[in-house]
Protein backbone atom coordinates (compact mmCIF):
# COMPACT_ATOMS: atom_id res chain seq x y z
CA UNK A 1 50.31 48.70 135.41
CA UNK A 2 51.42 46.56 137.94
CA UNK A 3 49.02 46.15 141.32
CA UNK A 4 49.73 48.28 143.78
CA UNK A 5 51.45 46.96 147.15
CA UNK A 6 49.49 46.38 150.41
CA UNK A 7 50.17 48.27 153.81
CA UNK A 8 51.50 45.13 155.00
CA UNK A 9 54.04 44.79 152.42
CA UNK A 10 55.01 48.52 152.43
CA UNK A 11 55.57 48.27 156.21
CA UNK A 12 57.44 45.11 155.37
CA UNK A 13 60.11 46.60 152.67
CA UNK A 14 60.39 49.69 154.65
CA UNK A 15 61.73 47.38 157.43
CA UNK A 16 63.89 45.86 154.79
CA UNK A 17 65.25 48.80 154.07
CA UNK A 18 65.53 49.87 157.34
CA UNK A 19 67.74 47.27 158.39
CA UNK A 20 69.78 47.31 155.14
CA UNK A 21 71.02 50.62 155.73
CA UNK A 22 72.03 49.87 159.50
CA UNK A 23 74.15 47.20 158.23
CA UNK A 24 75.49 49.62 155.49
CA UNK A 25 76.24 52.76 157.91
CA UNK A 26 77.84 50.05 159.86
CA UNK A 27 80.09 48.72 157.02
CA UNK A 28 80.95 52.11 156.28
CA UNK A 29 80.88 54.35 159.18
CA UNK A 30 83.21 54.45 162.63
CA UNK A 31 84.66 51.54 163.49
CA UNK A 32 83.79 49.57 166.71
CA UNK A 33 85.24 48.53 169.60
CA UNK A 34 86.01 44.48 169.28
CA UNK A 35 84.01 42.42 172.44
CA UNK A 36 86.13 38.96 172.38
CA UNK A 37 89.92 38.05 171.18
CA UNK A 38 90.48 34.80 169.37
CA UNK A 39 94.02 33.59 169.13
CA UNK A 40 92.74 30.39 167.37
CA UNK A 41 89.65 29.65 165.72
CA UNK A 42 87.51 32.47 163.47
CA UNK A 43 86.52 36.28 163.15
CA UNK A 44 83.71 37.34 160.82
CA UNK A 45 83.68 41.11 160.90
CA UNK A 46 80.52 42.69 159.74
CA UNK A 47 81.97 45.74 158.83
CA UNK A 48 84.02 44.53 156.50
CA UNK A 49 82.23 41.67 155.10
CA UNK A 50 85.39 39.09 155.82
CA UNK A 51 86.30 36.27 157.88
CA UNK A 52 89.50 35.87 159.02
CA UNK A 53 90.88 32.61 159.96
CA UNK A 54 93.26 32.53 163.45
CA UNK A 55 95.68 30.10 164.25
CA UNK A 56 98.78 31.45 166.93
CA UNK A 57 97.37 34.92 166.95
CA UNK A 58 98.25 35.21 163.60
CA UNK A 59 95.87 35.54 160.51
CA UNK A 60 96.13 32.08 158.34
CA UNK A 61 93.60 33.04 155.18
CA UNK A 62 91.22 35.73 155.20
CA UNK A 63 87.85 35.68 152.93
CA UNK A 64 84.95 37.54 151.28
CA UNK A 65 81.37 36.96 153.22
CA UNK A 66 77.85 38.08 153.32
CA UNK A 67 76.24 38.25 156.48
CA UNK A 68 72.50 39.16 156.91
CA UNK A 69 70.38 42.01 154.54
CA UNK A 70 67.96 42.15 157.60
CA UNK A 71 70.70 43.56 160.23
CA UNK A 72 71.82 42.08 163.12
CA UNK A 73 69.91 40.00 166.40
CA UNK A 74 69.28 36.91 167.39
CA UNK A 75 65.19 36.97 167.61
CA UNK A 76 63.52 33.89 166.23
CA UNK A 77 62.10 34.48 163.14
CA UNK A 78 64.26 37.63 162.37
CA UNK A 79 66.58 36.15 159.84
CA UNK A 80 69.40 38.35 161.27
CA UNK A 81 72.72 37.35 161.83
CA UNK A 82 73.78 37.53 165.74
CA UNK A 83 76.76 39.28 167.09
CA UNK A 84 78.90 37.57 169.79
CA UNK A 85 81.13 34.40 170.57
CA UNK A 86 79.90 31.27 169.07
CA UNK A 87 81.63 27.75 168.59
CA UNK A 88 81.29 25.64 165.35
CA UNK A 89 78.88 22.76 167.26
CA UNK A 90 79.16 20.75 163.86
CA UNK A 91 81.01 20.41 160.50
CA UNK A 92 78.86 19.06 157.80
CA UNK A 93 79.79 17.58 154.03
CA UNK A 94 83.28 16.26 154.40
CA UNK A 95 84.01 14.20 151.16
CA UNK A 96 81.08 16.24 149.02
CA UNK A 97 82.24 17.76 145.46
CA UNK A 98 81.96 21.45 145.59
CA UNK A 99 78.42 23.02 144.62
CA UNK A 100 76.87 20.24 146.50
CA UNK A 101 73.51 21.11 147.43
CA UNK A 102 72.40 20.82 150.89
CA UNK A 103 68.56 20.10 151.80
CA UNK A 104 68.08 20.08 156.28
CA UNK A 105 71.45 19.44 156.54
CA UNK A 106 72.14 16.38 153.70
CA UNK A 107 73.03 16.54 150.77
CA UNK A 108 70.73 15.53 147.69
CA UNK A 109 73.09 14.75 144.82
CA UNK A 110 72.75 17.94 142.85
CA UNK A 111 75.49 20.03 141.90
CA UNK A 112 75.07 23.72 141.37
CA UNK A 113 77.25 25.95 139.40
CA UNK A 114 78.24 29.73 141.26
CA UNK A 115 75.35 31.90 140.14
CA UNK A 116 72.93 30.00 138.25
CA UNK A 117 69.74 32.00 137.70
CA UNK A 118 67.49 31.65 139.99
CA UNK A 119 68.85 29.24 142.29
CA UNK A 120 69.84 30.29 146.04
CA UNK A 121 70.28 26.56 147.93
CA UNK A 122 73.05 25.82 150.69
CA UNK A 123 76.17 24.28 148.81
CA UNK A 124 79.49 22.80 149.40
CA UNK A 125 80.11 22.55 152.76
CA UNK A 126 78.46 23.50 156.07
CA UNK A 127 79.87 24.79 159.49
CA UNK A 128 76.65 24.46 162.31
CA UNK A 129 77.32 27.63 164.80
CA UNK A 130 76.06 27.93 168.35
CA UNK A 131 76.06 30.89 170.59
CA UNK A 132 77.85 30.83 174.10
CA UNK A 133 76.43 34.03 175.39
CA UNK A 134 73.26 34.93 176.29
CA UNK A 135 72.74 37.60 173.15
CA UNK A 136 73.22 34.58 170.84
CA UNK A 137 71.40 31.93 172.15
CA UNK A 138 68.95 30.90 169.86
CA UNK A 139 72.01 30.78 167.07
CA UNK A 140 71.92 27.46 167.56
CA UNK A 141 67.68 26.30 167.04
CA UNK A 142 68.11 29.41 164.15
CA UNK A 143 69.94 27.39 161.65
CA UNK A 144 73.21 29.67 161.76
CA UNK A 145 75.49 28.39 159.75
CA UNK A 146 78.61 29.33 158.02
CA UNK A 147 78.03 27.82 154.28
CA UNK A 148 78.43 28.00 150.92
CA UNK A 149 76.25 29.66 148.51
CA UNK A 150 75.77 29.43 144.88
CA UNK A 151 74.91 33.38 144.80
CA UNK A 152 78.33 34.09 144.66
CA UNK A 153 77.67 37.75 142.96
CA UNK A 154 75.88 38.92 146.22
CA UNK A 155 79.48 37.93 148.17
CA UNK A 156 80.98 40.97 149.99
CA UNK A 157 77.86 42.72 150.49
CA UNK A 158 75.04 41.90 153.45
CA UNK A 159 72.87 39.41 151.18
CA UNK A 160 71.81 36.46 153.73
CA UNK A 161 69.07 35.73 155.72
CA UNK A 162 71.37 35.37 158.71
CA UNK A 163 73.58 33.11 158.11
CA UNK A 164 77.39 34.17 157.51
CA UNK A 165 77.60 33.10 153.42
CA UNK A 166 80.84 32.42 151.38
CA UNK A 167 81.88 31.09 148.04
CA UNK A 168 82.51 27.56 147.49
CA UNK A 169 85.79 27.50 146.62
CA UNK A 170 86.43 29.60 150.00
CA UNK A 171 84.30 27.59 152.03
CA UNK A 172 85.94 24.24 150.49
CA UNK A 173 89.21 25.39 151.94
CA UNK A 174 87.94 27.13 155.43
CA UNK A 175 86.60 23.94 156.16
CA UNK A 176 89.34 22.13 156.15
CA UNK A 177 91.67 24.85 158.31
CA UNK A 178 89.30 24.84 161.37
CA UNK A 179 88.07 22.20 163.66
CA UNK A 180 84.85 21.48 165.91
CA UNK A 181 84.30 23.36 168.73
CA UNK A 182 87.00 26.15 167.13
CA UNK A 183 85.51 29.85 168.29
CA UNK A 184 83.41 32.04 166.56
CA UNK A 185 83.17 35.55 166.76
CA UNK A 186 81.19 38.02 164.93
CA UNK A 187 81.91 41.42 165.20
CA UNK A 188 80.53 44.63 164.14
CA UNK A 189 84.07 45.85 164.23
CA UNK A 190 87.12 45.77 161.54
CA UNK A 191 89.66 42.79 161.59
CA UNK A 192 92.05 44.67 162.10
CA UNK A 193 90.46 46.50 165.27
CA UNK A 194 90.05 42.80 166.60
CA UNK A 195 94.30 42.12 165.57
CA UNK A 196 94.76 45.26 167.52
CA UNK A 197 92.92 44.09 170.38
CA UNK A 198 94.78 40.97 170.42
CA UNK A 199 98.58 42.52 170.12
CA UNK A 200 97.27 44.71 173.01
CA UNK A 201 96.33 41.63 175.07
CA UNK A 202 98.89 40.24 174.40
CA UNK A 203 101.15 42.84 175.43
CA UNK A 204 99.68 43.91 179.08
CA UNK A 205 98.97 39.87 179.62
CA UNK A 206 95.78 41.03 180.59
CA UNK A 207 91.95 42.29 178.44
CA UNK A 208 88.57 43.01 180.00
CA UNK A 209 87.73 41.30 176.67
CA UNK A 210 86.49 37.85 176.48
CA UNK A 211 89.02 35.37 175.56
CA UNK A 212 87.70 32.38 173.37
CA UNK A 213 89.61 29.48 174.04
CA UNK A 214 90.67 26.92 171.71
CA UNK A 215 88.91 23.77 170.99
CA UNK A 216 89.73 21.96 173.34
CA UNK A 217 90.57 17.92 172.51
CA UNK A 218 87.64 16.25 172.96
CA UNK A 219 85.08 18.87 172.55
CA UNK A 220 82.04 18.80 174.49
CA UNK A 221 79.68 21.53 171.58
CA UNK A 222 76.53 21.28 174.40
CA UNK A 223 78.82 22.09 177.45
CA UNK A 224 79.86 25.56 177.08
CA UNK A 225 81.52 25.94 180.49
CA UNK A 226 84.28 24.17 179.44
CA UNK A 227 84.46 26.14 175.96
CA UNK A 228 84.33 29.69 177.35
CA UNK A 229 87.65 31.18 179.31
CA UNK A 230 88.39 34.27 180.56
CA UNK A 231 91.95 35.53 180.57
CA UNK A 232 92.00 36.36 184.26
CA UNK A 233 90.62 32.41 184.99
CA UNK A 234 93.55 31.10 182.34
CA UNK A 235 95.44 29.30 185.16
CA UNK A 236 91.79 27.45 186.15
CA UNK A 237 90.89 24.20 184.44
CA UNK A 238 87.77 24.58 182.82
CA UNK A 239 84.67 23.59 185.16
CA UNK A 240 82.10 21.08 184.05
CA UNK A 241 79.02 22.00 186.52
CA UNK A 242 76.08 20.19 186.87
CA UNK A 243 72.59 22.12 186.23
CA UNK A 244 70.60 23.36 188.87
CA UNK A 245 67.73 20.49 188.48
CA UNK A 246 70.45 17.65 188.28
CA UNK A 247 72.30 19.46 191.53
CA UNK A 248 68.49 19.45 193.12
CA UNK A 249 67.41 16.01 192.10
CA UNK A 250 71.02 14.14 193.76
CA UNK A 251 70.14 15.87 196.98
CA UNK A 252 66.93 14.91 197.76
CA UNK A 253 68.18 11.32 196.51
CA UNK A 254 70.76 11.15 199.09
CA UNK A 255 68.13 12.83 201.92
CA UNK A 256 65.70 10.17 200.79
CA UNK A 257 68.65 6.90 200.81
CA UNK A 258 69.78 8.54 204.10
CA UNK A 259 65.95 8.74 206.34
CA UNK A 260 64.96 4.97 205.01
CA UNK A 261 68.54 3.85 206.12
CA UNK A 262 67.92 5.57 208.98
CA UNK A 263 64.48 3.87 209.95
CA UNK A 264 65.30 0.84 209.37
CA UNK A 265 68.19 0.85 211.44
CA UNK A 266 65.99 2.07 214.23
CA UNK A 267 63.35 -0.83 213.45
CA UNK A 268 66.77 -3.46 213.86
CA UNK A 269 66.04 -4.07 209.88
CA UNK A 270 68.93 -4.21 207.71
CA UNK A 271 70.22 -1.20 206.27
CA UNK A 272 72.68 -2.30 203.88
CA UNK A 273 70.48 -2.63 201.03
CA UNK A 274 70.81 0.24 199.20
CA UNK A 275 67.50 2.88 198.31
CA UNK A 276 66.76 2.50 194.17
CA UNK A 277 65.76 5.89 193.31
CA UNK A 278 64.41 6.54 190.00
CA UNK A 279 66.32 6.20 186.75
CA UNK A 280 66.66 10.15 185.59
CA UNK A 281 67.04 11.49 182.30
CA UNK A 282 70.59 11.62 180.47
CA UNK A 283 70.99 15.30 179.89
């Protein structure tokens, strides 16, 4: 007979479970109500277990995922997948043969084959997400990625430990069809209720949803002021503001450059040599 489990691990799988059955009443149940409209970039609904990729408002390719078996958040350590508006901060294995697996990010020059027993690595190609809202924030220092997977069996159904997984002949081409910086939104709701949302918006030029920009150009992936729009602030160009300690720390060097200018002006010194202040840190 096998050993019989520990409290530990019975409070563990119960949590499991738990969770599993969120995601499932979820996937299953009423729909929701979407929270941000993307004209270009991606839509992962939960519900359905799909992405859908945008370009013009209109749907360009949709595909099977698998988003997290432990439910949704964005707690450290919780491997659940988090809700909200992301952007893809990086786009990683250009040029790498499908089933390519994928070890921190590189890749180590194995191959894997789509459900080979007992394997579960990274493959193909990877697409680095991070969170612009304050419910996603740790997406980013959480490893959420959109990648391939060689469990290709578990596709369709909430199988990951929170990252959004695909197959790698689906991530191969998804790849290709978005860019850095692109938006990101995961949804608890259908793709269609987030199409629906969009025509709407569309329609009455005006959504209290959030409206995820386009990459813009040149993207900036650690400056997400100028990633983020809102579609009442469409006609403003997107703000680059400094943080609150950079703001701070040029103040008190132009209070310090102004008093020494001022004493030595008052001393008949002269007070056209510039004050050095110290060198800060590039942010």
């Amino acid at each position: 007979m096998p050993a019989p489990l520990s409290q530990a691990r019975l409070i563990q799988l119960t949590a499991a479970a738990v969770a599993v059955l969120g995601t499932l009443v979820s996937c299953t149940g009423r729909d929701y109500q979407p929270t941000a409209i993307v004209k270009d970039g991606v839509v992962v609904s939960v519900r359905d277990q799909k992405m859908a990729v945008m370009r013009g408002g209109k749907v360009v390719k949709t595909y099977p995922v698998s988003t997290s078996k432990f439910g949704l958040g964005d707690s450290k350590g919780s491997c659940r997948t988090p809700l909200g508006a992301h952007r893809i901060a990086a786009k990683i294995g250009t040029n790498q043969p499908k089933g390519m697996v994928f070890k921190s990010r590189k890749p180590t020059g194995e191959c894997v084959a789509p459900n080979s027993p007992g394997r579960d690595p990274i493959v193909t190609r990877i697409m680095w997400l991070k969170g612009v809202e304050s419910r996603n924030r740790n997406a980013y220092s959480r490893l959420i990625y959109i990648h391939g997977t060689a469990e290709e069996r578990t596709i369709g159904t909430p199988a990951s430990y929170g990252c959004i997984r695909m197959k790698s002949d689906d991530v191969y081409e998804a790849f290709n069809l978005v860019n850095t910086g692109d938006p990101v939104v995961i949804e608890r709701c259908s793709i269609s209720a987030s199409l629906k949302a969009l025509e709407e918006a569309e329609r009455m030029q005006n959504t209290p949803l959030l409206v995820m920009a386009p990459a813009p150009a040149a993207a900036e992936p650690h400056n997400t002021a100028s990633l983020v729009s809102y579609r009442h602030r469409s006609s403003r160009p997107p703000a680059v503001a400094l943080t609150h300690k950079q703001t701070t720390a040029k103040k008190k060097a132009a209070s310090r450059t102004q008093t020494i200018q001022s004493r030595k002006a008052k001393s008949g010194k002269s007070a056209s040599r510039p004050f050095k202040t110290s060198r800060s840190r590039r942010g």
